[in-house]
N, C-alpha and C. Protein backbone atom coordinates (compact mmCIF):
# COMPACT_ATOMS: atom_id res chain seq x y z
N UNK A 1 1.15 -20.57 13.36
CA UNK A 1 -0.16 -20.40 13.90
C UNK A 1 -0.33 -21.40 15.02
N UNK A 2 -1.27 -21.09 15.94
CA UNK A 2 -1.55 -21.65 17.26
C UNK A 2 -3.03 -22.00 17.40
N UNK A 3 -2.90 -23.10 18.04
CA UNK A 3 -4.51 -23.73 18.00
C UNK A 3 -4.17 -23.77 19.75
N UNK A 4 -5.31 -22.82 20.53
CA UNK A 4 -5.69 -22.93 21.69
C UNK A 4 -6.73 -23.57 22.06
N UNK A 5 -6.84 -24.44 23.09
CA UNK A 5 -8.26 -25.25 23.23
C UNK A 5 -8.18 -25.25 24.58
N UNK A 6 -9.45 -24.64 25.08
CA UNK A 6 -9.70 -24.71 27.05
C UNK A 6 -8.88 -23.44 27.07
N UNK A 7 -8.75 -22.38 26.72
CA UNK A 7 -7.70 -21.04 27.36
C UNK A 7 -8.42 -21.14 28.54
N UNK A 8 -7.41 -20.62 29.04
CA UNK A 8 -8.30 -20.48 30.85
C UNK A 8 -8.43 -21.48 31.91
N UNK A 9 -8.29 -22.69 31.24
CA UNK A 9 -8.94 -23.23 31.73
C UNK A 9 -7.83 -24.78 32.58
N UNK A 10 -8.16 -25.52 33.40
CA UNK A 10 -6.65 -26.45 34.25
C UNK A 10 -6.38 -27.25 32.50
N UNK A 11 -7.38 -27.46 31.92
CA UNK A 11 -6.92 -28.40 30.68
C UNK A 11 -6.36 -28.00 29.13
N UNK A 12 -6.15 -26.50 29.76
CA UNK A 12 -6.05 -25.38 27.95
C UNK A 12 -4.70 -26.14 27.73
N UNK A 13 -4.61 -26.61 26.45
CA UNK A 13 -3.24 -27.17 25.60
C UNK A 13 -3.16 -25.85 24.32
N UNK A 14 -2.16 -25.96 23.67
CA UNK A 14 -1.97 -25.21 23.04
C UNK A 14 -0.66 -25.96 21.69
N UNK A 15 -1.15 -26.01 20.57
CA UNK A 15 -0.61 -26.81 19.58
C UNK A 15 -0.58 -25.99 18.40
N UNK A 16 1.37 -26.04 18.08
CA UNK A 16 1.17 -24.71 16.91
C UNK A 16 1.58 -25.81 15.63
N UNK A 17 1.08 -25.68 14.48
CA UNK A 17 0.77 -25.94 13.66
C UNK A 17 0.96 -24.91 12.36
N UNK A 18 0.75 -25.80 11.20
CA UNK A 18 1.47 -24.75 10.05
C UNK A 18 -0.01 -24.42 9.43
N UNK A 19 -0.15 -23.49 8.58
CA UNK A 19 -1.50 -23.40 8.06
C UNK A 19 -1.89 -23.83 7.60
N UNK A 20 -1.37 -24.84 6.60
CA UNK A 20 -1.92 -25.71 5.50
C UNK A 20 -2.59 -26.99 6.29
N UNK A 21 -2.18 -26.98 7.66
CA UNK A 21 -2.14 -27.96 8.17
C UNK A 21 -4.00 -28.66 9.05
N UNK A 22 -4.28 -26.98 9.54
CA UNK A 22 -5.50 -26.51 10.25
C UNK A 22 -6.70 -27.41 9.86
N UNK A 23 -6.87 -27.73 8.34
CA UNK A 23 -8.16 -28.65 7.56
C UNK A 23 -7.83 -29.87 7.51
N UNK A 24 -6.96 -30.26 8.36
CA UNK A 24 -6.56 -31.70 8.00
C UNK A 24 -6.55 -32.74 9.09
N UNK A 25 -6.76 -32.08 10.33
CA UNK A 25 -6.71 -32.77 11.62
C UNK A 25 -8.16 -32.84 12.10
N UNK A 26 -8.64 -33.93 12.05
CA UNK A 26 -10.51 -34.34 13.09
C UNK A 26 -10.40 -34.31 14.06
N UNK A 27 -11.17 -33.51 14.76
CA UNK A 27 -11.43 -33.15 16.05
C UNK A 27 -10.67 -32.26 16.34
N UNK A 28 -10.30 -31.42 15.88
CA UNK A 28 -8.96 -30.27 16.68
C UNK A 28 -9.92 -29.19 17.02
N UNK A 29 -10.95 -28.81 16.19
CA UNK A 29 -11.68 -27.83 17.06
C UNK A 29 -12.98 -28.11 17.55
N UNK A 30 -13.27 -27.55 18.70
CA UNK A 30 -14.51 -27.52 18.98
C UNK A 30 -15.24 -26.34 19.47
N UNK A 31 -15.93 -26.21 20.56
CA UNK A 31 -16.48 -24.58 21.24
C UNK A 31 -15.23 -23.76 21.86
N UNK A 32 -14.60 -24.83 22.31
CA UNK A 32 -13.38 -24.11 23.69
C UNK A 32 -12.10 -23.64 22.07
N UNK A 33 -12.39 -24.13 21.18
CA UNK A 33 -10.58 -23.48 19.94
C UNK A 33 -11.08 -22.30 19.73
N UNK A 34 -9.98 -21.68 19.70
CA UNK A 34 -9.48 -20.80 18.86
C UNK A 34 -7.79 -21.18 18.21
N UNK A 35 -8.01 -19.80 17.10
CA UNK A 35 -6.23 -19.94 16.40
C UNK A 35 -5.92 -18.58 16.73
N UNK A 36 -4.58 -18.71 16.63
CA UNK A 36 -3.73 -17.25 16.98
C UNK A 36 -3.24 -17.41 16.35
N UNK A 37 -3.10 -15.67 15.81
CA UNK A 37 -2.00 -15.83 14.57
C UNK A 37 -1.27 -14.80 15.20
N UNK A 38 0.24 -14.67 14.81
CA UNK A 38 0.80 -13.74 15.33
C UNK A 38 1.05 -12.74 14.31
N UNK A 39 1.39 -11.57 15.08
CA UNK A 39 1.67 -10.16 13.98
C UNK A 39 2.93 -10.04 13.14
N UNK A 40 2.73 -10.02 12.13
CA UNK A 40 3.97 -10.00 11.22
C UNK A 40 4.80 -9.20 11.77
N UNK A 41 6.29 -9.69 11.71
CA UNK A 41 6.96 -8.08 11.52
C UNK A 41 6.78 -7.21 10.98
N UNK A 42 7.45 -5.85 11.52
CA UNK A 42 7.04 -4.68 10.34
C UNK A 42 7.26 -4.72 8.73
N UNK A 43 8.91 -5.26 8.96
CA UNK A 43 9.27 -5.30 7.09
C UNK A 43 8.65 -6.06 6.36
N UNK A 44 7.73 -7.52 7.08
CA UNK A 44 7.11 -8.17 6.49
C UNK A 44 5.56 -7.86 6.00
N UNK A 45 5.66 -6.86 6.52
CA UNK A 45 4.24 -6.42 6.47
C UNK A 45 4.09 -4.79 5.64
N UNK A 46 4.57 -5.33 4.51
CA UNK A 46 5.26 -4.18 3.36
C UNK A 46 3.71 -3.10 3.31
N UNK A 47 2.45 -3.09 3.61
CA UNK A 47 1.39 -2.67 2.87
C UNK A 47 0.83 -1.45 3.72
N UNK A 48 1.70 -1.08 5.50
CA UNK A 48 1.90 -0.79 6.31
C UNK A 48 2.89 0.16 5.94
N UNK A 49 2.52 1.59 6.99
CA UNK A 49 3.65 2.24 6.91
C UNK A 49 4.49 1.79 7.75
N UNK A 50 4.31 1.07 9.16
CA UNK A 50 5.63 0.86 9.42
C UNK A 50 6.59 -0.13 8.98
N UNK A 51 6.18 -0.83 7.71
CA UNK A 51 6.76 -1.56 7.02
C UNK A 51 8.12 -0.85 5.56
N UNK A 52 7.02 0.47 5.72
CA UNK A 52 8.12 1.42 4.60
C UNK A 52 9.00 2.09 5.69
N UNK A 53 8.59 2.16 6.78
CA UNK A 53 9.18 2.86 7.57
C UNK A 53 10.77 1.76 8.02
N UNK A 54 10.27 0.53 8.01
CA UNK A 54 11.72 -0.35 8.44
C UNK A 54 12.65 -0.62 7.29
N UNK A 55 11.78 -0.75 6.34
CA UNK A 55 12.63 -1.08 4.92
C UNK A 55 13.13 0.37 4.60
N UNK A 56 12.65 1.52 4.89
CA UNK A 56 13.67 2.82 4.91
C UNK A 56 14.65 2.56 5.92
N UNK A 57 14.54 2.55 7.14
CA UNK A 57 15.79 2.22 7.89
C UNK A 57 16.53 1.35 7.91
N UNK A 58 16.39 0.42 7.19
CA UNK A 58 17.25 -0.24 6.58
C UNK A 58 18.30 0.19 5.64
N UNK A 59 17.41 0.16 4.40
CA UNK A 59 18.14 0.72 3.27
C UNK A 59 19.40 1.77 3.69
N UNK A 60 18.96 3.17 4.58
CA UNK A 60 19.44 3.86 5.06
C UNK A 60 20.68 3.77 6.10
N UNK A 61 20.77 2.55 6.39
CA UNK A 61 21.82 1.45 7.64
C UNK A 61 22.94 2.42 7.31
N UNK A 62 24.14 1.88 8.00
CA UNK A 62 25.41 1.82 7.38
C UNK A 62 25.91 0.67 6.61
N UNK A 63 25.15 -0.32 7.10
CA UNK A 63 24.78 -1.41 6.37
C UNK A 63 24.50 -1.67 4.94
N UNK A 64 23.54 -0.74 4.73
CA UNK A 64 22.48 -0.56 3.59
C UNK A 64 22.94 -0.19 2.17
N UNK A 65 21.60 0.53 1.31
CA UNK A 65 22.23 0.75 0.21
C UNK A 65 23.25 2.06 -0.19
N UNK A 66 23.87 2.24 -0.58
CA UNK A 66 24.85 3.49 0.00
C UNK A 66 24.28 4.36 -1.71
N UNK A 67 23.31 4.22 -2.27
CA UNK A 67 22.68 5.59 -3.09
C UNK A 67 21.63 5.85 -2.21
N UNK A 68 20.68 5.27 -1.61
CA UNK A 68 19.91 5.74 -0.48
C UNK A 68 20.13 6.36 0.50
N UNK A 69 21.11 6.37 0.95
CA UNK A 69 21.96 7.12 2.12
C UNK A 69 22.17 8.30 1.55
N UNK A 70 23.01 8.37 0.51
CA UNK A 70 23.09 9.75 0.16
C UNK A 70 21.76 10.72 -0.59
N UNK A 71 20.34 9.95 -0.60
CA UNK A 71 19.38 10.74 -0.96
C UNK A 71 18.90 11.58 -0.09
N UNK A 72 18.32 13.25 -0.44
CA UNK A 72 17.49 14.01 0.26
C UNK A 72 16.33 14.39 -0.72
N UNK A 73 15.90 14.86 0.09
CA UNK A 73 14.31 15.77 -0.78
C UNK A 73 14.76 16.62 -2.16
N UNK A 74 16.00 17.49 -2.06
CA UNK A 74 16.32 17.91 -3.15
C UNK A 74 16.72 17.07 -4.15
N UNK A 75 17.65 16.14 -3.60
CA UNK A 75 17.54 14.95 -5.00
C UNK A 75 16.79 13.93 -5.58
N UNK A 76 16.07 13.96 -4.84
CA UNK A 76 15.23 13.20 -5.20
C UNK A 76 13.77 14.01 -6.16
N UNK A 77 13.68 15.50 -5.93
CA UNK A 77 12.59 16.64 -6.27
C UNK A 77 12.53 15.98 -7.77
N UNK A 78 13.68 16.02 -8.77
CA UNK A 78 12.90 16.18 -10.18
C UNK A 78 12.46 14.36 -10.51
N UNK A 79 12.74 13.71 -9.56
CA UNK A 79 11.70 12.12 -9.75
C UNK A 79 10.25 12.14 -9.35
N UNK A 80 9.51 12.79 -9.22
CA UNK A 80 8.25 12.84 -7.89
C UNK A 80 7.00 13.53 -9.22
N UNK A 81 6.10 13.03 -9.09
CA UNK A 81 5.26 12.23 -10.25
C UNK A 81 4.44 13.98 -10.52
């Protein structure tokens, strides 16, 4: 995470920091802060389809798990709720 202070501006600094960290420093924010957080990756961000979508292409690699690779819709038909 990122603590911006002055964006825009000749004096904007920019200090990245861990989260735990944010409640522990006096004076770090004032009118001019903000924090940035950045966007998870997809696989990290399991709750997302494009998170099932990477952890399928994965699995699916040549890399990957090699019973996943060989699954289709028909084999998979008599598991499906």
């Amino acid at each position: 995470m990122s603590v911006v202070r002055a964006a825009g501006l000749p004096e904007q600094h920019v200090e990245t920091l861990p989260l735990e960290a944010i409640d522990r420093r006096d004076g770090l924010f004032d009118h001019l802060a903000c924090l940035y957080l950045p966007a998870l990756a997809p696989e990290a961000n399991l709750r997302s389809f494009d998170g099932l979508r990477a952890i399928s292409h994965r699995l699916r690699s040549p890399d990957g798990c090699p019973w996943d690779r060989e699954q289709t819709h028909a084999t998979l038909k008599p598991f499906r709720l």
